[in-house]
Protein backbone atom coordinates (compact mmCIF):
# COMPACT_ATOMS: atom_id res chain seq x y z
CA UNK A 1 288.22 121.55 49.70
CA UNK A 2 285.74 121.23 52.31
CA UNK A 3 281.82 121.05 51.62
CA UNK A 4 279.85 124.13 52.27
CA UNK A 5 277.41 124.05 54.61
CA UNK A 6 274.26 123.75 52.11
CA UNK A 7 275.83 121.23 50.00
CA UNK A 8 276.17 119.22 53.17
CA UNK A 9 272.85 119.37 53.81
CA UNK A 10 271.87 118.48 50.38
CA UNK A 11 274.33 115.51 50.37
CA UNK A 12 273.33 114.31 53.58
CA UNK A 13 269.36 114.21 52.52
CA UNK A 14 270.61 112.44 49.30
CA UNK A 15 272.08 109.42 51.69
CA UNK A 16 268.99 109.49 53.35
CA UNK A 17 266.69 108.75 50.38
CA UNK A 18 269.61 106.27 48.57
CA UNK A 19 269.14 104.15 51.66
CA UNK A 20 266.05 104.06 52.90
CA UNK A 21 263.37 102.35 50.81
CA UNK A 22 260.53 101.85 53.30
CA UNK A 23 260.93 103.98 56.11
CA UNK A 24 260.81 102.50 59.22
CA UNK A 25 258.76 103.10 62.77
CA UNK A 26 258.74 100.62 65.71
CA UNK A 27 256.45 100.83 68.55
CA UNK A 28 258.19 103.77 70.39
CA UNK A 29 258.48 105.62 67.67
CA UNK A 30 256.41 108.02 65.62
CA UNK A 31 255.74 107.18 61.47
CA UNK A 32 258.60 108.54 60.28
CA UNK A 33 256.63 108.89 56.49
CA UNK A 34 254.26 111.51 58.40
CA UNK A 35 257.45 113.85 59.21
CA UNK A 36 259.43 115.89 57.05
CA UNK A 37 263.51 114.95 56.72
CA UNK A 38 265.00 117.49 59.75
CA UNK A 39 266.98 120.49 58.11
CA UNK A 40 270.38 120.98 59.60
CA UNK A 41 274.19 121.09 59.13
CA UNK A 42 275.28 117.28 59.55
CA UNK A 43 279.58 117.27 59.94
CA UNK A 44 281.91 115.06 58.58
CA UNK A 45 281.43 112.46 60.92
CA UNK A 46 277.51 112.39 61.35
CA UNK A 47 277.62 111.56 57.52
CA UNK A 48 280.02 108.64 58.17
CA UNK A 49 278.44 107.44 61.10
CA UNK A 50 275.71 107.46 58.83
CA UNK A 51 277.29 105.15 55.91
CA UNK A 52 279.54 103.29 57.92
CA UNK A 53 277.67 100.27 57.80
CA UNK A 54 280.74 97.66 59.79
CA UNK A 55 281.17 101.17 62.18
CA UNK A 56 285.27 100.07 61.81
CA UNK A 57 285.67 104.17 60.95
CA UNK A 58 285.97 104.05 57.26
CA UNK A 59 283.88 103.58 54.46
CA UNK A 60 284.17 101.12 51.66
CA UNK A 61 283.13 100.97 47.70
CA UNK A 62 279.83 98.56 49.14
CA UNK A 63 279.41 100.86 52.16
CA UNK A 64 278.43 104.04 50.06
CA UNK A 65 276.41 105.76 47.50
CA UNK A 66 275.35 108.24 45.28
CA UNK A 67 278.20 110.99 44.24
CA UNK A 68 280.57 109.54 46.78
CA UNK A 69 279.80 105.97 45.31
CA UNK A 70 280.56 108.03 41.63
CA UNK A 71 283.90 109.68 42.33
CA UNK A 72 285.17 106.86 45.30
CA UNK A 73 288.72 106.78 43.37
CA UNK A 74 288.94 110.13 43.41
CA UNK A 75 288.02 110.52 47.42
CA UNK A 76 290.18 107.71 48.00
CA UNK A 77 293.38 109.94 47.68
CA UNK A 78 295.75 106.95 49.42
CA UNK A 79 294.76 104.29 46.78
CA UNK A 80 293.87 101.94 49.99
CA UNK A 81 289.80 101.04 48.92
CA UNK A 82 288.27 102.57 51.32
CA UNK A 83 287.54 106.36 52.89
CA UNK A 84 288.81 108.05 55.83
CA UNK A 85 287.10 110.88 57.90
CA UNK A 86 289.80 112.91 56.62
CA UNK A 87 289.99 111.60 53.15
CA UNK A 88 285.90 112.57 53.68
CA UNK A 89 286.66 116.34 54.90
CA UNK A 90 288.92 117.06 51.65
CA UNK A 91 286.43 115.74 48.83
CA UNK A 92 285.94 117.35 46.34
CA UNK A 93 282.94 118.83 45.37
CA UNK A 94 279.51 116.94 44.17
CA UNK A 95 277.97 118.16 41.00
CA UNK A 96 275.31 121.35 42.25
CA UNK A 97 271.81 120.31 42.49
CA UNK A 98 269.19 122.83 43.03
CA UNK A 99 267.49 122.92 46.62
CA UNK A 100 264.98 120.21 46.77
CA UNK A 101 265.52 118.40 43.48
CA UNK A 102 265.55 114.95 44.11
CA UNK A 103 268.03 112.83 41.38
CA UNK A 104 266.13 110.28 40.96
CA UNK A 105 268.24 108.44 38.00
CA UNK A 106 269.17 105.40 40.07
CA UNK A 107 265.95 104.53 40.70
CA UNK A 108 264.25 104.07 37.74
CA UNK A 109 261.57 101.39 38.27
CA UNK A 110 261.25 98.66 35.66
CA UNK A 111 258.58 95.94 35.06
CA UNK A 112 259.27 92.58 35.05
CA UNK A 113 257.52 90.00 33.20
CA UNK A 114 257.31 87.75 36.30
CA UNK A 115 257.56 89.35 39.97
CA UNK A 116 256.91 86.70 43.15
CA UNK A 117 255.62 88.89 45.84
CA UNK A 118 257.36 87.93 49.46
CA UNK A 119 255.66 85.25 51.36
CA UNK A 120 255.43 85.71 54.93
CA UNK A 121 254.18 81.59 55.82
CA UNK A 122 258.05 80.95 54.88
CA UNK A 123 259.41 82.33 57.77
CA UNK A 124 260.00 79.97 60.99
CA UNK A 125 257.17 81.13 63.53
CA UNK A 126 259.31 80.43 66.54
CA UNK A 127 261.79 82.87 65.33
CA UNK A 128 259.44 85.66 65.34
CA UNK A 129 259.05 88.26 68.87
CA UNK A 130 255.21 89.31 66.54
CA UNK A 131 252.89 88.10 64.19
CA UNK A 132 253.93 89.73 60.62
CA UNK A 133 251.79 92.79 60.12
CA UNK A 134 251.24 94.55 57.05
CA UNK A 135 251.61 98.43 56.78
CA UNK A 136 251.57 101.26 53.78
CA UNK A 137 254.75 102.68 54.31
CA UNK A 138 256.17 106.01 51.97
CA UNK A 139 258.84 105.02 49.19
CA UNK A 140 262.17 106.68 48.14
CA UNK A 141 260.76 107.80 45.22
CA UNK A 142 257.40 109.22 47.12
CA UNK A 143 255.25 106.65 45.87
CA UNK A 144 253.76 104.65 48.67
CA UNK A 145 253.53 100.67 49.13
CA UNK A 146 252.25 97.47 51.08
CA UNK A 147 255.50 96.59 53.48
CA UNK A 148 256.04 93.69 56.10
CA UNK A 149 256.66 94.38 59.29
CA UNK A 150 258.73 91.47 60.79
CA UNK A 151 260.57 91.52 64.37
CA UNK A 152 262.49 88.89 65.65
CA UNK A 153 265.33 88.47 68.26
CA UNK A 154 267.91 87.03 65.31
CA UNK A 155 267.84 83.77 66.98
CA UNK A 156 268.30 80.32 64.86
CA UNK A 157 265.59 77.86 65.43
CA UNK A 158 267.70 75.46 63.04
CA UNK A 159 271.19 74.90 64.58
CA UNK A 160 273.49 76.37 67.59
CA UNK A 161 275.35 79.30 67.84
CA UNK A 162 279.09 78.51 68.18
CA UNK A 163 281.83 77.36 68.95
CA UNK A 164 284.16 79.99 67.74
CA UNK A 165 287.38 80.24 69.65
CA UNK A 166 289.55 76.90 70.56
CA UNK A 167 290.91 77.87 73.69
CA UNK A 168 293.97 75.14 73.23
CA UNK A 169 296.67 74.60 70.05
CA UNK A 170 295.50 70.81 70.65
CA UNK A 171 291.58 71.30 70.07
CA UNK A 172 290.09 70.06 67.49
CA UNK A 173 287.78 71.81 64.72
CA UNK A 174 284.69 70.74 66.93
CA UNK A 175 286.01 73.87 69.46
CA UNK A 176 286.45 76.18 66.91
CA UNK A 177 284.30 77.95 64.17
CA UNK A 178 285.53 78.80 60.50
CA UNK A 179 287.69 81.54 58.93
CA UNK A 180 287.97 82.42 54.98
CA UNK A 181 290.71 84.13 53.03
CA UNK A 182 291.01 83.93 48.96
CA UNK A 183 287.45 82.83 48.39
CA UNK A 184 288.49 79.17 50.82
CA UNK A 185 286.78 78.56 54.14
CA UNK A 186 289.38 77.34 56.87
CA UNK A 187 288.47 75.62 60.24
CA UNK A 188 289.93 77.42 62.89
CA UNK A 189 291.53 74.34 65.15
CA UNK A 190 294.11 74.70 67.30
CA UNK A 191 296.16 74.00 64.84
CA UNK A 192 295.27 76.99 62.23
CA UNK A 193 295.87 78.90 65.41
CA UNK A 194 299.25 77.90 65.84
CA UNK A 195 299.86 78.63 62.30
CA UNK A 196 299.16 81.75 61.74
CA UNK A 197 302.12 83.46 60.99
CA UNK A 198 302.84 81.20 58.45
CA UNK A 199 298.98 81.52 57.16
CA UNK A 200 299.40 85.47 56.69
CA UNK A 201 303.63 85.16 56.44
CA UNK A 202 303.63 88.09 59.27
CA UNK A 203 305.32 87.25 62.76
CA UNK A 204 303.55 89.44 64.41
CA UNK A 205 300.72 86.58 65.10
CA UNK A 206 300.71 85.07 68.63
CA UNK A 207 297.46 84.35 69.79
CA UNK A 208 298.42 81.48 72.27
CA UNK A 209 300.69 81.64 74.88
CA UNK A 210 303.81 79.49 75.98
CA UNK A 211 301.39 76.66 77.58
CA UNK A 212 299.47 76.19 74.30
CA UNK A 213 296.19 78.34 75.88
CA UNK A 214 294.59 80.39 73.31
CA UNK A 215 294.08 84.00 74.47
CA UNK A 216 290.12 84.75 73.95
CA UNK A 217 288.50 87.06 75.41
CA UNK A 218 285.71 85.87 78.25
CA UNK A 219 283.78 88.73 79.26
CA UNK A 220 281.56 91.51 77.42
CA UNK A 221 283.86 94.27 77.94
CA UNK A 222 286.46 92.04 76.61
CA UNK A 223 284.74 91.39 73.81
CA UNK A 224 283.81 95.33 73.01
CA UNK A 225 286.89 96.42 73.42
CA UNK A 226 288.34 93.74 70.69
CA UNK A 227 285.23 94.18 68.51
CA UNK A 228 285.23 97.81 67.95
CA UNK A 229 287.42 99.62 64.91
CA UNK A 230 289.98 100.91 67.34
CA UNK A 231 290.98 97.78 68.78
CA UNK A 232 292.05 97.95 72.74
CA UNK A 233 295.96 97.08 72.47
CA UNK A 234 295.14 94.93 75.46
CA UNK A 235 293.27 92.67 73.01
CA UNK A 236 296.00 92.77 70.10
CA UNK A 237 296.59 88.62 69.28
CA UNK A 238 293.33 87.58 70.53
CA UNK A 239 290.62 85.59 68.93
CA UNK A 240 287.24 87.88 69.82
CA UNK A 241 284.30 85.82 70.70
CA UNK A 242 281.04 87.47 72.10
CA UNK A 243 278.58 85.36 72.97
CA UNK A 244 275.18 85.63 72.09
CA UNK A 245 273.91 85.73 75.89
CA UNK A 246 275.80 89.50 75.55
CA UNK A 247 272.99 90.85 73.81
CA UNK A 248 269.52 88.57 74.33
CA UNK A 249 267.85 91.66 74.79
CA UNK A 250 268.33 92.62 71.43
CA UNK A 251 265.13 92.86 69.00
CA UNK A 252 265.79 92.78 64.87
CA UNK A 253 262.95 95.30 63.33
CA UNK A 254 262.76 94.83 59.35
CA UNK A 255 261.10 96.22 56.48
CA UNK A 256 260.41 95.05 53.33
CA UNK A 257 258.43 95.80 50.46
CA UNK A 258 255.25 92.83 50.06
CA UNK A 259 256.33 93.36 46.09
CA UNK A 260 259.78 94.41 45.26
CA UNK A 261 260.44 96.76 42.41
CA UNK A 262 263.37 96.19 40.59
CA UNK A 263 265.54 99.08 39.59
CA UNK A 264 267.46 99.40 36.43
CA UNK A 265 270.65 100.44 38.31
CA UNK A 266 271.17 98.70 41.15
CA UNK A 267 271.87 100.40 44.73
CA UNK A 268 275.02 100.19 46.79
CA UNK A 269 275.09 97.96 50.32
CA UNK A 270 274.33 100.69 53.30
CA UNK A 271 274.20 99.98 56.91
CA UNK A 272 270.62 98.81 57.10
CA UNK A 273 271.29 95.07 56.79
CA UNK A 274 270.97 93.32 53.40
CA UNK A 275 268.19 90.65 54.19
CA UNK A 276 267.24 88.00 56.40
CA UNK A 277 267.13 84.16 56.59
CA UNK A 278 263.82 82.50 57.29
CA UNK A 279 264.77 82.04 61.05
CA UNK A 280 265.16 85.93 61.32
CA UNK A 281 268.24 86.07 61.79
CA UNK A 282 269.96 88.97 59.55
CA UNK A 283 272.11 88.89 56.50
CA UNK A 284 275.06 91.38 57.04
CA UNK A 285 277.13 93.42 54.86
CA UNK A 286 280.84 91.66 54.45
CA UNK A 287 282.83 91.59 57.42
CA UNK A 288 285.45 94.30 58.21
CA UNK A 289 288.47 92.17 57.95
CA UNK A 290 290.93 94.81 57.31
CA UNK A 291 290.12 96.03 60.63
CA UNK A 292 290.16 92.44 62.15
CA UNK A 293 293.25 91.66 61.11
CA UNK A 294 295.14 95.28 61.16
CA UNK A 295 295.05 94.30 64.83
CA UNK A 296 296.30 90.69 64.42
CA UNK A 297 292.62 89.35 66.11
CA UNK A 298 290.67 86.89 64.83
CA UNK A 299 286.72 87.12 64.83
CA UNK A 300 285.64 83.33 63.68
CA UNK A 301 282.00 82.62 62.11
CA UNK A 302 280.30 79.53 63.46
CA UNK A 303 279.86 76.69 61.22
CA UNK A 304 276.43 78.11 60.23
CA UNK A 305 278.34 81.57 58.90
CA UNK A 306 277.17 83.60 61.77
CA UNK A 307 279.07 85.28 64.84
CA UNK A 308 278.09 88.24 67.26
CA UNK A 309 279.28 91.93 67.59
CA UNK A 310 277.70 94.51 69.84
CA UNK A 311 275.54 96.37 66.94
CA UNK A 312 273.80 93.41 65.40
CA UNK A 313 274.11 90.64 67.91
CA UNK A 314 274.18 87.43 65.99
CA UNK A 315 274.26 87.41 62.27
CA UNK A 316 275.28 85.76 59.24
CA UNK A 317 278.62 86.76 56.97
CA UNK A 318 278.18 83.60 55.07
CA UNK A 319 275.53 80.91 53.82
CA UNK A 320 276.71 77.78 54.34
CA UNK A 321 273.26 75.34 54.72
CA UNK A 322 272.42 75.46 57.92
CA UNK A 323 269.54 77.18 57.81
CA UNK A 324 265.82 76.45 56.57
CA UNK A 325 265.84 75.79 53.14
CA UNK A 326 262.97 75.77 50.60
CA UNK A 327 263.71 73.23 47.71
CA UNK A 328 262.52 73.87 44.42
CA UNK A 329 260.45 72.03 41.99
CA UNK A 330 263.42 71.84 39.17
CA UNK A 331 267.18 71.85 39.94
CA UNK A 332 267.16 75.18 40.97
CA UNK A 333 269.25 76.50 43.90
CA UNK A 334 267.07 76.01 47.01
CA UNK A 335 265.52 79.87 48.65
CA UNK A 336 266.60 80.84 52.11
CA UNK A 337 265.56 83.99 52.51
CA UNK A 338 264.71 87.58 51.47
CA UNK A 339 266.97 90.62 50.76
CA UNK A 340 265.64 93.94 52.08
CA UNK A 341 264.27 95.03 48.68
CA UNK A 342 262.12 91.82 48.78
CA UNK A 343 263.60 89.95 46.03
CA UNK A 344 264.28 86.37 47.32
CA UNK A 345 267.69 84.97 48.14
CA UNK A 346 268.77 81.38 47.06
CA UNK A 347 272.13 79.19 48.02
CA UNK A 348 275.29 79.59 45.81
CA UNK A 349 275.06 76.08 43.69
CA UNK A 350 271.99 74.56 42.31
CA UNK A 351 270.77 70.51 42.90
CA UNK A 352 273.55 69.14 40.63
CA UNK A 353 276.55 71.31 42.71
CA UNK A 354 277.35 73.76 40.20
CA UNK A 355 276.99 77.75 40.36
CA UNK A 356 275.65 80.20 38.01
CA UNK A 357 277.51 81.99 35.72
CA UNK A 358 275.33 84.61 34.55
CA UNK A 359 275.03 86.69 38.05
CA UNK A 360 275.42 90.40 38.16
CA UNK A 361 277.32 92.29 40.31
CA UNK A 362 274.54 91.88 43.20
CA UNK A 363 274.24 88.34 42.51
CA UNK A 364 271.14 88.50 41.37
CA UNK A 365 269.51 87.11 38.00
CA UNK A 366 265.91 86.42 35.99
CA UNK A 367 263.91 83.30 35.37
CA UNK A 368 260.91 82.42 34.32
CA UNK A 369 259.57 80.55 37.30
CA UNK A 370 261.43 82.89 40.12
CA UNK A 371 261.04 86.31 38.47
CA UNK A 372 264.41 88.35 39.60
CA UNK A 373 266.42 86.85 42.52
CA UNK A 374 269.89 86.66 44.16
CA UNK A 375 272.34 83.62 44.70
CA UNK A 376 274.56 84.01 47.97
CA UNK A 377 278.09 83.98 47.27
CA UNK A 378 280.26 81.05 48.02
CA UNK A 379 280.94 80.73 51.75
CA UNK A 380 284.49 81.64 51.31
CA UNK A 381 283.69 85.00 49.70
CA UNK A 382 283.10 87.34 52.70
CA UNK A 383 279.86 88.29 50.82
CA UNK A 384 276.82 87.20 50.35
CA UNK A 385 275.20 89.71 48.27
CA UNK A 386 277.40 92.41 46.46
CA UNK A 387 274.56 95.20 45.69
CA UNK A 388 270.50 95.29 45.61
CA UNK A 389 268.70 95.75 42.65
CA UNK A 390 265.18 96.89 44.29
CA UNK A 391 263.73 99.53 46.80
CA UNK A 392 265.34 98.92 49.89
CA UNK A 393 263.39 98.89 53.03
CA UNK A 394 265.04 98.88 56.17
CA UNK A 395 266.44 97.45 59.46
CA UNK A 396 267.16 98.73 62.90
CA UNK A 397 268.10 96.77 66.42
CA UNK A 398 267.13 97.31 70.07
CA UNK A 399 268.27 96.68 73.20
């Protein structure tokens, strides 16, 4: 049954306070605190547009929230984890909520004992398109708070961007990036190219021809049309490499709370980004490999965890030490960054090599010293956060 028009609009202004946290302005546009939400009939597809974080044209368990987040099996009618426009048009209905009640039970603030405020000085000046500015910015929850303003151009100070592609069955793992599957990080060689089939037992893999040449593509409207959900069959057996000179223009606007405020139910991953490493470069949501591979392409990260795609421009899918690092005083996990609620994010494994085993679902845990924080998954994991357990603020790109 479809949605009537006023639970639409009800629905769609419940997305819109699940994930924003701080609400965002850059300088072309106007405070969006000072203006009330716009009243309208948002379709089917505005409201995916909306949640589709990876924009591959379906939504998955991290992608949403709220009553779609509650009753996902239920939407899901085809058992295949994730949500289709149509699966979208015939769900059923969300419990009625009367006009203008907020539900405000998922974001229940709780004190913490210990709470370490975000420190600006940590990230890597020479990343940064502006000085960090402060701003009061309007809350979720209508409460209003100190925020950071930080812009950059998501450009690593620390390492280069690439290789991805081999273009030859005989290159070596210095001409290629890195691939994951079952929580193990692969180098993609010429060799893993040439192996393929056997890697994902389906013959439908070719991605080199008869001379041993890897088909990649080599232009930007190569690359878009093998990036994008609906894959061009042109670009069906082709390892997709955009390069970062694609989209230079591109500036990374963020938002995060100066002192995060942990919730006691955590909040699903939406399409604002999930945090940023110290060099400004962005911490993404995991990759849409169902959509890679449905296509038989291949979409390599860099050795750093990072690749390019026409939304973002460069970013990271995994954390794999290449980036600034700030060691601790104990054994502790060294921090590399901040998650968009403003908790701080720290590698996987600690000084002696070993993970922690007391993570919740976002990754995150308590000390003493640290206050609440997150751990990034393992490299191979195709996540490096699974939820956020603050107010979110947000993230938007440019150019």
């Amino acid at each position: 049954m479809k949605y009537s028009n006023l639970l639409k609009t009800v629905f769609f202004c419940f997305f819109i306070l699940a994930i924003l946290g701080c609400k965002q302005t850059t300088e072309s546009e106007n405070d969006s605190s000072n203006n009330p939400p716009k009243e309208g009939r948002p379709s089917v597809s505005e409201l995916l547009n909306e949640m589709d974080a990876n924009k591959d044209g379906k939504l998955s368990k991290s992608e949403v929230h709220g009553p779609i987040s509650n009753d996902f099996s239920k939407i899901d009618t085809n058992n295949d984890g994730f949500i289709s426009k149509e699966e979208l048009e015939s769900a059923p209905k969300p419990d009625r909520r009367e006009s203008g009640n907020t539900d405000n039970s998922n974001n229940i603030q709780k004190d913490l004992e210990v709470t370490i405020n975000v420190d600006p000085s940590l990230f890597i000046k020479e990343s940064l398109l502006k000085d960090i500015i402060t701003e009061e910015r309007t809350l979720a929850d209508g409460t209003k708070a100190l925020c950071y303003i930080i812009t950059t151009a998501s450009q690593p100070t620390e390492h280069q961007m690439g290789p991805w592609c081999p273009t030859h069955i005989n290159d070596g793992k210095d001409k290629g990036g890195i691939w994951f599957k079952d929580d193990k990080v692969y180098d993609v060689d010429g060799h893993f190219i040439a192996n393929l089939k056997d890697f994902y037992n389906d013959e439908e893999w070719a991605l080199f021809r008869e001379d041993g040449s890897i088909k990649v593509t080599e232009t930007q409207d190569e690359c878009e049309a093998a990036a994008r959900p609906d894959v061009d069959e042109k670009y069906h057996n082709y390892c997709v490499e955009c390069l970062p000179k694609y989209y230079k223009e591109k500036v990374s606007t963020y938002v995060i709370p100066v002192k995060p405020l942990y919730l006691e139910n955590s909040n699903s991953l939406g399409g604002n980004g999930i945090g940023l490493a110290f060099n400004g470069v962005n911490f993404e949501a995991p990759a849409p490999t169902h959509a890679i591979l449905a296509a038989h392409t291949l979409a390599p990260l860099d050795d750093a965890g990072g690749h390019v795609n026409p939304h973002a421009g460069y970013h990271y899918h995994a954390v794999t030490g290449s980036t600034k690092e700030i060691q601790q005083k104990d054994i502790h996990a060294p921090m590399i960054g901040y998650a968009m609620d403003g908790f701080g994010i720290y590698a996987h494994k600690d000084a002696n090599g070993n993970s922690y085993d007391d993570l919740d679902d976002c990754g995150g845990h308590y000390d003493n010293v640290r206050g609440y924080h997150y751990h990034a998954g393992d490299a191979g994991s195709n996540q490096i956060l699974g939820c956020l357990h603050g107010v979110i603020g947000s993230m938007s790109v440019k150019g």
